[in-house]
Protein backbone atom coordinates (compact mmCIF):
# COMPACT_ATOMS: atom_id res chain seq x y z
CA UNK A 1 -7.67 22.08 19.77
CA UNK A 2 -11.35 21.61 20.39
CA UNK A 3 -11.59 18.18 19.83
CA UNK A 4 -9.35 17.67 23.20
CA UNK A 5 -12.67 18.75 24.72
CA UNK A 6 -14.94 16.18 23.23
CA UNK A 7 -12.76 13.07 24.68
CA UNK A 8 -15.28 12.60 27.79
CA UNK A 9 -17.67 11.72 25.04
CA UNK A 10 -16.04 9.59 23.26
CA UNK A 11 -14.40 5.97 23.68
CA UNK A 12 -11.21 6.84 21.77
CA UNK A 13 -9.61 9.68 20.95
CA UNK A 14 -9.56 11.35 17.73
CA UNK A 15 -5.79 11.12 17.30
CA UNK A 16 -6.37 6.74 16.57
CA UNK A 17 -7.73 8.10 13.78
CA UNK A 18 -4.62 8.77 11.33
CA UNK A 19 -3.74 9.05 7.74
CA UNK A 20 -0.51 8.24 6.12
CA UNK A 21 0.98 11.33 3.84
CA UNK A 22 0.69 8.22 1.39
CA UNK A 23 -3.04 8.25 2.30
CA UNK A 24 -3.84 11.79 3.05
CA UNK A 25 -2.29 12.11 -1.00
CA UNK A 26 -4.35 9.71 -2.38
CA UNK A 27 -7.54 10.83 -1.08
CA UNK A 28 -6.59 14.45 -2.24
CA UNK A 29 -5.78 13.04 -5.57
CA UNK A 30 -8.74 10.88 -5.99
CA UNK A 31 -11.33 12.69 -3.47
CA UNK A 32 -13.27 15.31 -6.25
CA UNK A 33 -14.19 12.74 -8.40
CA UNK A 34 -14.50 9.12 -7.23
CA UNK A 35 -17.13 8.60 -5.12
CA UNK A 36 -16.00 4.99 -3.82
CA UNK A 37 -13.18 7.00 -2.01
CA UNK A 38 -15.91 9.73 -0.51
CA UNK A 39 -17.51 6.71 0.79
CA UNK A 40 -14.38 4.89 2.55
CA UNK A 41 -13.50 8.46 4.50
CA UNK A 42 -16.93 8.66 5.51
CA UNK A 43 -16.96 5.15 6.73
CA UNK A 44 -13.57 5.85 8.42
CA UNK A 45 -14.91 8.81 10.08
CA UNK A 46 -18.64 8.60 10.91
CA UNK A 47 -17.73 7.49 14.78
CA UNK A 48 -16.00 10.65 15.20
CA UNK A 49 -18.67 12.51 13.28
CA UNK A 50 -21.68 11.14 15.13
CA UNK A 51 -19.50 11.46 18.79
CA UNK A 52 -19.34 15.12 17.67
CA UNK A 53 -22.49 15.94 16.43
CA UNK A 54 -24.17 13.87 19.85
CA UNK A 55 -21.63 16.17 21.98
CA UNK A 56 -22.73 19.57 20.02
CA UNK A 57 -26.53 18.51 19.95
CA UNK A 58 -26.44 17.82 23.91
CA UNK A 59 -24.65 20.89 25.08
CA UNK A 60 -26.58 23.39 22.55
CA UNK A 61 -30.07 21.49 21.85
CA UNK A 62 -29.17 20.85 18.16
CA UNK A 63 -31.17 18.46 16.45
CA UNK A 64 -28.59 15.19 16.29
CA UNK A 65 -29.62 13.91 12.60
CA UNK A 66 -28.92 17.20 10.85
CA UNK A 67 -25.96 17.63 12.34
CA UNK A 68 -24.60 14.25 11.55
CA UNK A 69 -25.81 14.42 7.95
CA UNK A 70 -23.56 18.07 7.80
CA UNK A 71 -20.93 16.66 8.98
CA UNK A 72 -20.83 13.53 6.49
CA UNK A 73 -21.35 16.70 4.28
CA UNK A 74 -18.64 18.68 5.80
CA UNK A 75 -16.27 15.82 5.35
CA UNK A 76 -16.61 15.32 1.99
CA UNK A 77 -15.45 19.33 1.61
CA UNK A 78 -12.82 19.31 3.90
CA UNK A 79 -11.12 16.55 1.58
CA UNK A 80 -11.91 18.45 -1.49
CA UNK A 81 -10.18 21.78 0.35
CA UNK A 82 -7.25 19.85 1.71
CA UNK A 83 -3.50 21.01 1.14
CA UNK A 84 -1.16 18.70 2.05
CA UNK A 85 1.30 21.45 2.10
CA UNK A 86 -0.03 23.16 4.58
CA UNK A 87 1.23 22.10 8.12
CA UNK A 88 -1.70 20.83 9.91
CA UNK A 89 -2.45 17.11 9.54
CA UNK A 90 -5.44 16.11 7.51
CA UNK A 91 -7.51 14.72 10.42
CA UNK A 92 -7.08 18.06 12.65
CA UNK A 93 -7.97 19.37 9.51
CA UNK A 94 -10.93 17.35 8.72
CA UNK A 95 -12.32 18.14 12.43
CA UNK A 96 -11.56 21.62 12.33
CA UNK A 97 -14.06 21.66 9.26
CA UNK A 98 -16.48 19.26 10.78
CA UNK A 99 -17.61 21.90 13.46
CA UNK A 100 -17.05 24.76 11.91
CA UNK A 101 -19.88 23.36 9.64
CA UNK A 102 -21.81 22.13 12.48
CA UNK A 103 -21.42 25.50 14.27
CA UNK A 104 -22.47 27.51 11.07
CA UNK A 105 -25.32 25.28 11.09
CA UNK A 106 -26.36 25.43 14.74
CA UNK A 107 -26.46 29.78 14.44
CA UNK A 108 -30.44 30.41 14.10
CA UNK A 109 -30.85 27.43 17.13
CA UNK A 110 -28.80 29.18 19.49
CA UNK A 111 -30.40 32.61 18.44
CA UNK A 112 -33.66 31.67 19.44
């Protein structure tokens, strides 16, 4: 995946970040409408979020704050779309999502 390619930016990998099935269910169960669970994955995840968006901004002159603000955004979503049926775990899930969104954003930078 991707995020394999990130790890010389980062001081841990993204795979210390885990979820439980026990977890991954709640926060699908709870994520659309309680906001105090919106804010505990964010809080879990921001150090990935802002290695990523720092890695992205570097290599493709991105401006750093928008991209960490859609990927707290970009989070949030990738809970809300989450199957837990599916067979890819919710954090190579969740990262997946993260720069696709940051990507998506990035387009009319990198066309200039």
């Amino acid at each position: 995946m991707l995020i394999k390619e990130f790890n010389q930016y980062t001081q841990k990998e993204y795979t210390e970040i885990t979820f439980s099935p026990e977890q991954e269910e709640r926060i699908c169960s709870r994520i659309s409408g309680d906001t105090v669970v919106k804010l505990d994955l964010v809080k879990t995840c921001i150090e990935l979020i802002i290695k990523l968006a720092r890695w992205y901004s570097v290599e493709n002159s991105v401006p750093f704050p928008q991209l960490v603000q859609i990927g707290i955004l970009a989070i949030v979503k990738a809970a809300e779309d989450f199957c837990s049926s599916d067979d890819v775990g919710f954090i190579d899930y969740l990262c997946g999502e993260v720069m696709r969104a940051m990507i998506k954003y990035s387009k009319p930078y990198l066309s200039n």
